[in-house]
N, C-alpha and C. Protein backbone atom coordinates (compact mmCIF):
# COMPACT_ATOMS: atom_id res chain seq x y z
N UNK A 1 0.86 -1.19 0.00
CA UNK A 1 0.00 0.00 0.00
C UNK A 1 0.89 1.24 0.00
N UNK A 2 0.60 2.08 -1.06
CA UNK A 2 1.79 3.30 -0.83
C UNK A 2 1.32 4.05 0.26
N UNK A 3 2.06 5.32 0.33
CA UNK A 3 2.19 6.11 1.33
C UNK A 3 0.86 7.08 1.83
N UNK A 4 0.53 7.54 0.51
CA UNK A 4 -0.38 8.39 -0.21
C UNK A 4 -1.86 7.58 0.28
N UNK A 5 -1.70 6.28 -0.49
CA UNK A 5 -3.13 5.07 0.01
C UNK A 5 -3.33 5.16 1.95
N UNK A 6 -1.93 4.68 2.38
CA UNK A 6 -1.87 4.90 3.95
C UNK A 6 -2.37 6.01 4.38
N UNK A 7 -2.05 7.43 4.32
CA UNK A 7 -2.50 8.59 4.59
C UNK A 7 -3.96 9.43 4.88
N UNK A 8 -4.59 8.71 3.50
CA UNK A 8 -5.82 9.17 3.51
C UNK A 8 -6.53 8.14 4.44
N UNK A 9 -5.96 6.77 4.80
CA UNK A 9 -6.76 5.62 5.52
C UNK A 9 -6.91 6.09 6.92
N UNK A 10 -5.72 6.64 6.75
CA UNK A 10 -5.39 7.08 8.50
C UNK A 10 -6.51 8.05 8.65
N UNK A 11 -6.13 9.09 7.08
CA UNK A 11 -7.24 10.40 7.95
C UNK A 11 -8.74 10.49 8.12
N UNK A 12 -9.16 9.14 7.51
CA UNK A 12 -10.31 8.65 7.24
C UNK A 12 -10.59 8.31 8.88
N UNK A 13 -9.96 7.37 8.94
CA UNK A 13 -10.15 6.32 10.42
C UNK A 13 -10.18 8.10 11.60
N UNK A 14 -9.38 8.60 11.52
CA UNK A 14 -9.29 10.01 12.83
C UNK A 14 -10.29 10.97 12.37
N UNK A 15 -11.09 10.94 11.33
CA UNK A 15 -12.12 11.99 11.06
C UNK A 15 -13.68 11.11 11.27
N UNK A 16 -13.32 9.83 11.51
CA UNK A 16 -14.29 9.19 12.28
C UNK A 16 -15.47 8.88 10.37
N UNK A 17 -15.00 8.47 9.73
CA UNK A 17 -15.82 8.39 8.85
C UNK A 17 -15.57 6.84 8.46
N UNK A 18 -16.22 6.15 8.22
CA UNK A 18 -16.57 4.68 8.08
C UNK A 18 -16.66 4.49 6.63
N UNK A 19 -15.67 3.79 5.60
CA UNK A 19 -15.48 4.09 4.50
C UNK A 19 -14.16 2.58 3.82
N UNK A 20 -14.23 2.28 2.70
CA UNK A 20 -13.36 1.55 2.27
C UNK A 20 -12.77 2.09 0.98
N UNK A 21 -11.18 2.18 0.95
CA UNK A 21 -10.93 2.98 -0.14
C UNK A 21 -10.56 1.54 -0.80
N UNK A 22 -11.39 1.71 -2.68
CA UNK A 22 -11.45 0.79 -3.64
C UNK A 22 -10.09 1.41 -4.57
N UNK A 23 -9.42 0.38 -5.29
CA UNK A 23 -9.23 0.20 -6.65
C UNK A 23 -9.77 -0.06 -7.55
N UNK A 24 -10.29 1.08 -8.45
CA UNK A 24 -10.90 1.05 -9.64
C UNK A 24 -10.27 1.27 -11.12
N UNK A 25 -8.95 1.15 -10.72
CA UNK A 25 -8.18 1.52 -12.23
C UNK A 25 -7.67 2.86 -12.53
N UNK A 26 -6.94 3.37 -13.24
CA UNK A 26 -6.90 4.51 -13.04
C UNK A 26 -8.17 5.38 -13.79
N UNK A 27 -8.67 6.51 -13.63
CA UNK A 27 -9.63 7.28 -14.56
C UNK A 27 -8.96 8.58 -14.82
N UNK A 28 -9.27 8.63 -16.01
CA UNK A 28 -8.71 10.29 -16.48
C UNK A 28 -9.55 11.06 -16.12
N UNK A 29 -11.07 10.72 -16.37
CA UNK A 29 -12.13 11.17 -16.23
C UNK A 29 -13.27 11.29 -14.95
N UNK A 30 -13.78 12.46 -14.89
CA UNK A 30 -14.60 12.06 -14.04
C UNK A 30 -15.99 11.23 -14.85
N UNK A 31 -16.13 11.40 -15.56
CA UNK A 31 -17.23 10.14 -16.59
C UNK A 31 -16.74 8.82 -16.28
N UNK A 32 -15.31 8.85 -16.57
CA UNK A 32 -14.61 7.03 -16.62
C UNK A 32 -14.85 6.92 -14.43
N UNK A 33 -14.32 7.77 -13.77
CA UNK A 33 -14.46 7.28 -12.37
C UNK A 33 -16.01 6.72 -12.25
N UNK A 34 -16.86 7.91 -12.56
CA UNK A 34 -18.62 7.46 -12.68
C UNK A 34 -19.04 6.14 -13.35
N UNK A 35 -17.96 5.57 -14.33
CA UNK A 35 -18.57 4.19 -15.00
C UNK A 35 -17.96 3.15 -13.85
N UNK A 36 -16.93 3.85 -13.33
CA UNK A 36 -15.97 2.36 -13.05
C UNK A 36 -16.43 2.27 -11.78
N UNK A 37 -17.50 2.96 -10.69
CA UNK A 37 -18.00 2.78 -9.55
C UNK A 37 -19.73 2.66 -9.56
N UNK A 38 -20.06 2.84 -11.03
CA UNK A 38 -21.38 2.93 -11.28
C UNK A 38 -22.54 3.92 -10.41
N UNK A 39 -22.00 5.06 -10.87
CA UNK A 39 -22.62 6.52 -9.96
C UNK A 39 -23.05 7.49 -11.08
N UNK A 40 -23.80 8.52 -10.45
CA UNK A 40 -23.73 9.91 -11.55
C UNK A 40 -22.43 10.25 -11.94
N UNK A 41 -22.21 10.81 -12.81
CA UNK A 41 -21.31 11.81 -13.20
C UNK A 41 -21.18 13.14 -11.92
N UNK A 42 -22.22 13.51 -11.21
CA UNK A 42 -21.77 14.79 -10.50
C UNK A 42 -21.88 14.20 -8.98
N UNK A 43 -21.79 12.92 -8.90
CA UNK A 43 -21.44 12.10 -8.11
C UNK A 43 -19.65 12.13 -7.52
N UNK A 44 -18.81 12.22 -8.33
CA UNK A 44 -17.68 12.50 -8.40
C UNK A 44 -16.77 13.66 -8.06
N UNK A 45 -16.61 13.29 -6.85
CA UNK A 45 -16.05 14.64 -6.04
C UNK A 45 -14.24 14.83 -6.60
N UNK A 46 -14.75 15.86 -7.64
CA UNK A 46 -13.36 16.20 -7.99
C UNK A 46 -12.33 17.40 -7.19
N UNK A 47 -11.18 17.00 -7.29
CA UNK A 47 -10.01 17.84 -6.43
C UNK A 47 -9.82 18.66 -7.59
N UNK A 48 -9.92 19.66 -7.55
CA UNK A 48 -9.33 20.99 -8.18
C UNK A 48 -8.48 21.65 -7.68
N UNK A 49 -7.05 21.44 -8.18
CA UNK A 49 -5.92 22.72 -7.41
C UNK A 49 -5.53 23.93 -8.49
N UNK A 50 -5.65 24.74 -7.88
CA UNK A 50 -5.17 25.83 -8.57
C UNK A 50 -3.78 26.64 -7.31
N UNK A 51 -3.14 27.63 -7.77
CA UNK A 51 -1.94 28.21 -7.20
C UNK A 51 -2.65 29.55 -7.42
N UNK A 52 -2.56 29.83 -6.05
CA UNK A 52 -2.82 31.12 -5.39
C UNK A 52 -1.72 32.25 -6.45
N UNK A 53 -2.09 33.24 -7.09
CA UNK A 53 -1.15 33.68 -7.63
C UNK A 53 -0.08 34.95 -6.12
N UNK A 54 -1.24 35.34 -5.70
CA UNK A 54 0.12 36.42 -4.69
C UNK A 54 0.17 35.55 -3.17
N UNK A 55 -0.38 34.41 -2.68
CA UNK A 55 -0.10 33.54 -1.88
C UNK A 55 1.40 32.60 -2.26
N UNK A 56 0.88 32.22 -3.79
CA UNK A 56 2.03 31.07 -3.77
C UNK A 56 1.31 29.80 -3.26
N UNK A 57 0.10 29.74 -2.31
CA UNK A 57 -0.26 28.84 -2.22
C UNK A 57 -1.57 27.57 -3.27
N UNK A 58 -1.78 25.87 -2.38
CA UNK A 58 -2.51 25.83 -3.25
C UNK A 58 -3.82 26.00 -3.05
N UNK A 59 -4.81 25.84 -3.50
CA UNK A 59 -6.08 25.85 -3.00
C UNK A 59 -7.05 25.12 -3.89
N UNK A 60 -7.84 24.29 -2.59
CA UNK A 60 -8.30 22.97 -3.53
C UNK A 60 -10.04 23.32 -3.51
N UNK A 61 -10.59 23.24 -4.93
CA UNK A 61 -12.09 23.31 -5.19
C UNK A 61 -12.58 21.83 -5.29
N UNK A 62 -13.58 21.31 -4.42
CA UNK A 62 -14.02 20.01 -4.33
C UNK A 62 -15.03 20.43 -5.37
N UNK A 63 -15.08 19.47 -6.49
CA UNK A 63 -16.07 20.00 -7.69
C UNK A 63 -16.96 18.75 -8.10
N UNK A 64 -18.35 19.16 -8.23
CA UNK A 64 -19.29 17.74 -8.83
C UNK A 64 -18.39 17.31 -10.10
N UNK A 65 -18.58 15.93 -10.45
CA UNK A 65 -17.79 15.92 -11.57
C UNK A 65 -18.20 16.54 -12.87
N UNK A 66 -19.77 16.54 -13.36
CA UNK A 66 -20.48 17.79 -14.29
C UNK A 66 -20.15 18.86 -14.40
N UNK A 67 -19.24 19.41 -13.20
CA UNK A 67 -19.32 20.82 -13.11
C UNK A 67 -18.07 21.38 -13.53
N UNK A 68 -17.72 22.45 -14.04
CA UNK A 68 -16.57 23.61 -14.00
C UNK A 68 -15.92 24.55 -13.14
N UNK A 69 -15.04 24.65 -12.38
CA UNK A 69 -14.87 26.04 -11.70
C UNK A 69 -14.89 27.11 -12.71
N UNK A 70 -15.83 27.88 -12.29
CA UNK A 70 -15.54 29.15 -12.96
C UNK A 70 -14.53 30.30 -12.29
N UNK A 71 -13.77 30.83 -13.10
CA UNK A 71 -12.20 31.34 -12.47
C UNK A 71 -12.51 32.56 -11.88
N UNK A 72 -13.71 33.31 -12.30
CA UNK A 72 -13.70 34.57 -11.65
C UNK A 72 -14.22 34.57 -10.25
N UNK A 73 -15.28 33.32 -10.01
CA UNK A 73 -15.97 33.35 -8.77
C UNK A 73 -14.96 32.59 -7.49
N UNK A 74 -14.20 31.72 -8.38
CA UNK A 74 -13.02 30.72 -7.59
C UNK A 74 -12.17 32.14 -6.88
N UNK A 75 -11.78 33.14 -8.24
CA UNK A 75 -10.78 33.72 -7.50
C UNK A 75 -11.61 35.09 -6.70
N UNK A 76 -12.41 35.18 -7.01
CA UNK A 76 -13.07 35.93 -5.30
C UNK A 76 -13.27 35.34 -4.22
N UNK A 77 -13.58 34.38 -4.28
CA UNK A 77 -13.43 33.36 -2.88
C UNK A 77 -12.65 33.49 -2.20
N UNK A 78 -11.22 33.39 -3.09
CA UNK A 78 -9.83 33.24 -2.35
C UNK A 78 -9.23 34.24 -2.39
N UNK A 79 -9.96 35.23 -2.41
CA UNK A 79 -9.15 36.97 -2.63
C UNK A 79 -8.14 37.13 -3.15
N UNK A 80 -7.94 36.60 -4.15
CA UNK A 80 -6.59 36.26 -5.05
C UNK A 80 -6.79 35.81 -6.27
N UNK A 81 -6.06 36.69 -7.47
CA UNK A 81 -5.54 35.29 -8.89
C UNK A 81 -5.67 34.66 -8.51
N UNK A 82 -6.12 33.45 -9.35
CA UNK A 82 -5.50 32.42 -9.49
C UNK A 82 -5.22 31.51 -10.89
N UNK A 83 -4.06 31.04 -10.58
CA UNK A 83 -3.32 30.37 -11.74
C UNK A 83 -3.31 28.96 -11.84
N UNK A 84 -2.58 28.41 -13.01
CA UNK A 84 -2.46 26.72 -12.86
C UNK A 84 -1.51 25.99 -11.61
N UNK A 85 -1.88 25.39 -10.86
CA UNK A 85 -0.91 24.75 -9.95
C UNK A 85 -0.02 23.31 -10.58
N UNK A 86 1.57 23.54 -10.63
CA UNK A 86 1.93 22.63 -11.29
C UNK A 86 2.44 21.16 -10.81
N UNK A 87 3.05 20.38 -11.05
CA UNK A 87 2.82 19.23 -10.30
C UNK A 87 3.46 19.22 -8.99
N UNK A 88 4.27 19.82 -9.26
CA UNK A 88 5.52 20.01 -7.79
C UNK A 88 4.66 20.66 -6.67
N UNK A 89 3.88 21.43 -6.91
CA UNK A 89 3.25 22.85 -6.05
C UNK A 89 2.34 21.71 -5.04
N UNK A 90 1.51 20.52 -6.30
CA UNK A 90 0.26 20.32 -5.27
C UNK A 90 0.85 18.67 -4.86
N UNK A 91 1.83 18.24 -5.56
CA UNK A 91 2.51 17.09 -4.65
C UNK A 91 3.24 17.46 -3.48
N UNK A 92 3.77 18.57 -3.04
CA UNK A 92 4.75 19.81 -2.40
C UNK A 92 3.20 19.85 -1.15
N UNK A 93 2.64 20.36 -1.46
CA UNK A 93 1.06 20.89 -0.53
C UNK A 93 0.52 19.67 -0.16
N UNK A 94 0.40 19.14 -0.69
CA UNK A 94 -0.76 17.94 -0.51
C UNK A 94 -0.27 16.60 -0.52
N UNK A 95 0.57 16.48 -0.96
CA UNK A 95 1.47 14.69 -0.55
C UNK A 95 0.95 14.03 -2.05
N UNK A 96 -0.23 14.37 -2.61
CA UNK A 96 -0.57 13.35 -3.81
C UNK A 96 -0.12 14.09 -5.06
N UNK A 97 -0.58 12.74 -6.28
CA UNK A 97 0.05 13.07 -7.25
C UNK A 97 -1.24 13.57 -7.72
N UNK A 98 -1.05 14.45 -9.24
CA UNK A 98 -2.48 14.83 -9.89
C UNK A 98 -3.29 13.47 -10.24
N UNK A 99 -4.41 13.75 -10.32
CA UNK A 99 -5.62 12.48 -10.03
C UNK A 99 -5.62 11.91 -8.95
N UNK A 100 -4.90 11.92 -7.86
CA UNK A 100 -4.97 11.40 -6.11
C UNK A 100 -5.83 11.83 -5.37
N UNK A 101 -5.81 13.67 -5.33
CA UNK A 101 -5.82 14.59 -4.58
C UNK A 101 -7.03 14.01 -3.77
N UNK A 102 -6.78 13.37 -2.66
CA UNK A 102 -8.13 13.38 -1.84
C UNK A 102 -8.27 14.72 -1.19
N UNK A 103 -9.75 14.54 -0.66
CA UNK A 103 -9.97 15.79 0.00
C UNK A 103 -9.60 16.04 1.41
N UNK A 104 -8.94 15.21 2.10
CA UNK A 104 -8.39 15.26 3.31
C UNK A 104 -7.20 13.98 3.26
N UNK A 105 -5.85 14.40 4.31
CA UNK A 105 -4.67 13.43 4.50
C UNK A 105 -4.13 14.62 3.66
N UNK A 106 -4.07 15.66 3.59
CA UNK A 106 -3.01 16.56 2.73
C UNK A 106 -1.78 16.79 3.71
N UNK A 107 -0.33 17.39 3.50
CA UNK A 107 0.83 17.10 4.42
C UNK A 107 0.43 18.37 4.89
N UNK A 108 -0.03 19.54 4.41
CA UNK A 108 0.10 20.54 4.87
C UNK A 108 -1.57 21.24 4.94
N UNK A 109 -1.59 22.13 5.48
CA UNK A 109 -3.36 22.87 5.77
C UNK A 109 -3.16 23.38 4.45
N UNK A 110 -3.94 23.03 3.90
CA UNK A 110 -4.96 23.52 2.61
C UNK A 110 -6.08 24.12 2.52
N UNK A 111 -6.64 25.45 1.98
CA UNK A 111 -8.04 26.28 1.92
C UNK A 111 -8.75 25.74 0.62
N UNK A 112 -10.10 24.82 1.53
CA UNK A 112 -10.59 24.55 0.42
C UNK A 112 -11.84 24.74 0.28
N UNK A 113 -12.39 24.89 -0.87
CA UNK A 113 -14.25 25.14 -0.85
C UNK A 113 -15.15 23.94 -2.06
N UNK A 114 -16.39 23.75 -1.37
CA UNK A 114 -16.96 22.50 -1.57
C UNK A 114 -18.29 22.78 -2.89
N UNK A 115 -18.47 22.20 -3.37
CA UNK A 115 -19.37 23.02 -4.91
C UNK A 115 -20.55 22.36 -3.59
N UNK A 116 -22.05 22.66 -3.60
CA UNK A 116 -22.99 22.78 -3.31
C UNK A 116 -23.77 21.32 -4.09
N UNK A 117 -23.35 21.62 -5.28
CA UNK A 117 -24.07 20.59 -5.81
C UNK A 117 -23.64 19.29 -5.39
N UNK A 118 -22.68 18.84 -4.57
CA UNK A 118 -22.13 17.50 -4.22
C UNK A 118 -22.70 17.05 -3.19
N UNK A 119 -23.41 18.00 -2.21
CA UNK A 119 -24.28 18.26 -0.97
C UNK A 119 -26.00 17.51 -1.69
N UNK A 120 -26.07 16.99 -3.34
CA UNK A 120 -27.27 16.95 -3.15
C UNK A 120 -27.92 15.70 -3.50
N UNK A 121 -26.60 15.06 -2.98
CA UNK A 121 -26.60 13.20 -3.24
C UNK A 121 -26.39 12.79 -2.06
N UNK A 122 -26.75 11.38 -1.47
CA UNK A 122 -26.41 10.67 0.39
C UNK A 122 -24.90 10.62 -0.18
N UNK A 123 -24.48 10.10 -0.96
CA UNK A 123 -23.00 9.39 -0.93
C UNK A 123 -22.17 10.14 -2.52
N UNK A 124 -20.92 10.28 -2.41
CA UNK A 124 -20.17 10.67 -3.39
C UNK A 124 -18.74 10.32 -2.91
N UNK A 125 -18.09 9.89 -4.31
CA UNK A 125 -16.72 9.08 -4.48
C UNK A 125 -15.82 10.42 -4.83
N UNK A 126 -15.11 9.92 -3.69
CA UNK A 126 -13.91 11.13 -4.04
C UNK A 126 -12.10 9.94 -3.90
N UNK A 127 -11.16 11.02 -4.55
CA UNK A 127 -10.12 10.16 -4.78
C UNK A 127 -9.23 9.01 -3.41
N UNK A 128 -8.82 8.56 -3.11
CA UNK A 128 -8.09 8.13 -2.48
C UNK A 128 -6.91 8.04 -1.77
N UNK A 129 -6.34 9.27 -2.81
CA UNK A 129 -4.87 8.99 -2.76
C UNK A 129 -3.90 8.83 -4.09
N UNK A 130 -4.03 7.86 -4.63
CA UNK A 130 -3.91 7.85 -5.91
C UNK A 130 -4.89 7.59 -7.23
N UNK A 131 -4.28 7.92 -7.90
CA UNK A 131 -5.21 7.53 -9.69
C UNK A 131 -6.20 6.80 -9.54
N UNK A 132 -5.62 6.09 -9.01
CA UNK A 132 -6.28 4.60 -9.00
C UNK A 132 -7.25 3.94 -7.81
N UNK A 133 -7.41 4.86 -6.56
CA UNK A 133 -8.75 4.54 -5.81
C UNK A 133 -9.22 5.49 -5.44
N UNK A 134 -10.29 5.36 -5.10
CA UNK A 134 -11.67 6.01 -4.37
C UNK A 134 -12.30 5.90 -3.23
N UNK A 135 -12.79 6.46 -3.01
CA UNK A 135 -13.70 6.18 -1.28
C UNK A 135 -14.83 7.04 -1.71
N UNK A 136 -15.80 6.08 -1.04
CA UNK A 136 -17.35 6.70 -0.80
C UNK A 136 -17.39 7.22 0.57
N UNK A 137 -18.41 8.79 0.34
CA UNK A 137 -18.49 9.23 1.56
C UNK A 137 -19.77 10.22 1.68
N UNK A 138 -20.16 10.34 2.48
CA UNK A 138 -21.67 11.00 3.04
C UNK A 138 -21.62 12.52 2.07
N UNK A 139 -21.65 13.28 1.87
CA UNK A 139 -21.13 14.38 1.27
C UNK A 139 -20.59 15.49 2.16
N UNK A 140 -22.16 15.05 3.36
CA UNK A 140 -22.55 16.43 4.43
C UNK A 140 -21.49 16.09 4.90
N UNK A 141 -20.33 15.13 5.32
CA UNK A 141 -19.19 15.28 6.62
C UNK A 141 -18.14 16.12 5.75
N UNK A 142 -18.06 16.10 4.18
CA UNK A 142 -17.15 16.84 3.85
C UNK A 142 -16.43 18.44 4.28
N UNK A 143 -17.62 19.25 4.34
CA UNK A 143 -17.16 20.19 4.89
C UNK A 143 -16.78 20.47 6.55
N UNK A 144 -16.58 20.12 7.47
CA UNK A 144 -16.32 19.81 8.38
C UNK A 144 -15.11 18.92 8.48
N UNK A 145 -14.66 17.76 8.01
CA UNK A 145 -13.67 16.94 7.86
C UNK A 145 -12.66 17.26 7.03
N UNK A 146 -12.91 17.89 6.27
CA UNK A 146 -11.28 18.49 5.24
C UNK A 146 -11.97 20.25 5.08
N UNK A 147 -12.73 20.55 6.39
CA UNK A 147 -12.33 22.05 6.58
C UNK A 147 -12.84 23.03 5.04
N UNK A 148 -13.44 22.43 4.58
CA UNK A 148 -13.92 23.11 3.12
C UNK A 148 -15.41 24.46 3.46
N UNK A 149 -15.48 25.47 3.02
CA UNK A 149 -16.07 25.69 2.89
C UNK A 149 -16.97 25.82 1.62
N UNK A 150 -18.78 25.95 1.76
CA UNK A 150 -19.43 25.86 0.96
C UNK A 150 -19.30 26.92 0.29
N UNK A 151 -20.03 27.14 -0.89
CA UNK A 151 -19.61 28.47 -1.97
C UNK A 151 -20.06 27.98 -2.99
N UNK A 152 -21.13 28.32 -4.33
CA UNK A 152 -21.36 28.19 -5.74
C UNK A 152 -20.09 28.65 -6.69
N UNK A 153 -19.09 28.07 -6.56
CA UNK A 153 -18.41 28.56 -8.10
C UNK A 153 -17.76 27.93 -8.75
N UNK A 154 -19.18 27.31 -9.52
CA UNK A 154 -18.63 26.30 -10.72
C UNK A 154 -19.67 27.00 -11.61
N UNK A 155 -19.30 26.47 -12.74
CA UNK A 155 -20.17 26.62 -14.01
C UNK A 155 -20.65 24.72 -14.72
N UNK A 156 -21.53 24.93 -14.97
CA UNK A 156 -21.89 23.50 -15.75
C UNK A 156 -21.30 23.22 -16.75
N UNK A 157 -20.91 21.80 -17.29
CA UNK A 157 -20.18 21.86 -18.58
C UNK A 157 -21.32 21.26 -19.16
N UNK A 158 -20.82 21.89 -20.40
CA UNK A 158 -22.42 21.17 -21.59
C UNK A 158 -21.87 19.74 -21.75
């Protein structure tokens, strides 16, 4: 089990959430994660990092998988630009690689905000750790357990 898989197990087990993280293969997609666990599409709690442009830091948007951040409302949130975060920045912040990013087990405190629409399902699959697993989880403990606040700023993708 890598490090990354260990991490999020741990932070799972100390945030008191009752959960089994699966191997499902890797997904590029949040469509391919939605086939390979058999869920909605906005079922799929995606990690969005972007780099704070006058922080330097990263900051993670938990996003339905349907959905878009839209950049202007993202970066009022965070009273800041914001730019692309590159791989170093959010493996550097967060311990995972891109497609890992769970929403909690990050190495360092991360500011993050939760799309609304993920709040409107009992259960949604978010990453694991790596590419390649997932964990199901209540939606409502999300904000409270990886510290996210709520906020609308996504846009729908057609």
């Amino acid at each position: 089990m890598s490090k990354s898989l260990k991490r999020v197990a741990r932070a799972l087990d100390a945030a008191g959430i009752e959960t089994e993280i699966i191997e499902v293969g890797q997904s590029r997609t949040a469509a391919e994660a939605a086939a390979a666990v058999g869920c909605h599409i906005d079922q799929i709690a995606k990690s969005i990092i972007f780099r704070g442009e006058t922080s330097g830091a990263a900051l993670l948007f938990l996003t339905a998988g349907g959905n878009q951040v839209d950049g202007t409302k993202a970066a009022a949130l965070a009273g800041e630009p914001l730019g692309k975060a590159d791989a170093a920045l959010i493996r550097a912040q967060t311990g995972f690689a891109i497609g890992g990013v769970a929403p909690l087990g990050h190495l360092n405190l991360i500011r993050a905000w939760l799309d609304p629409r993920l709040l409107e399902f009992d259960t949604v699959w978010a990453a694991g750790g790596t590419p390649r697993h997932v964990f199901a989880v209540d939606p409502a403990q999300l904000p409270k357990k990886c510290g996210a606040q709520v906020f609308d700023f996504t846009s729908q993708s057609k």
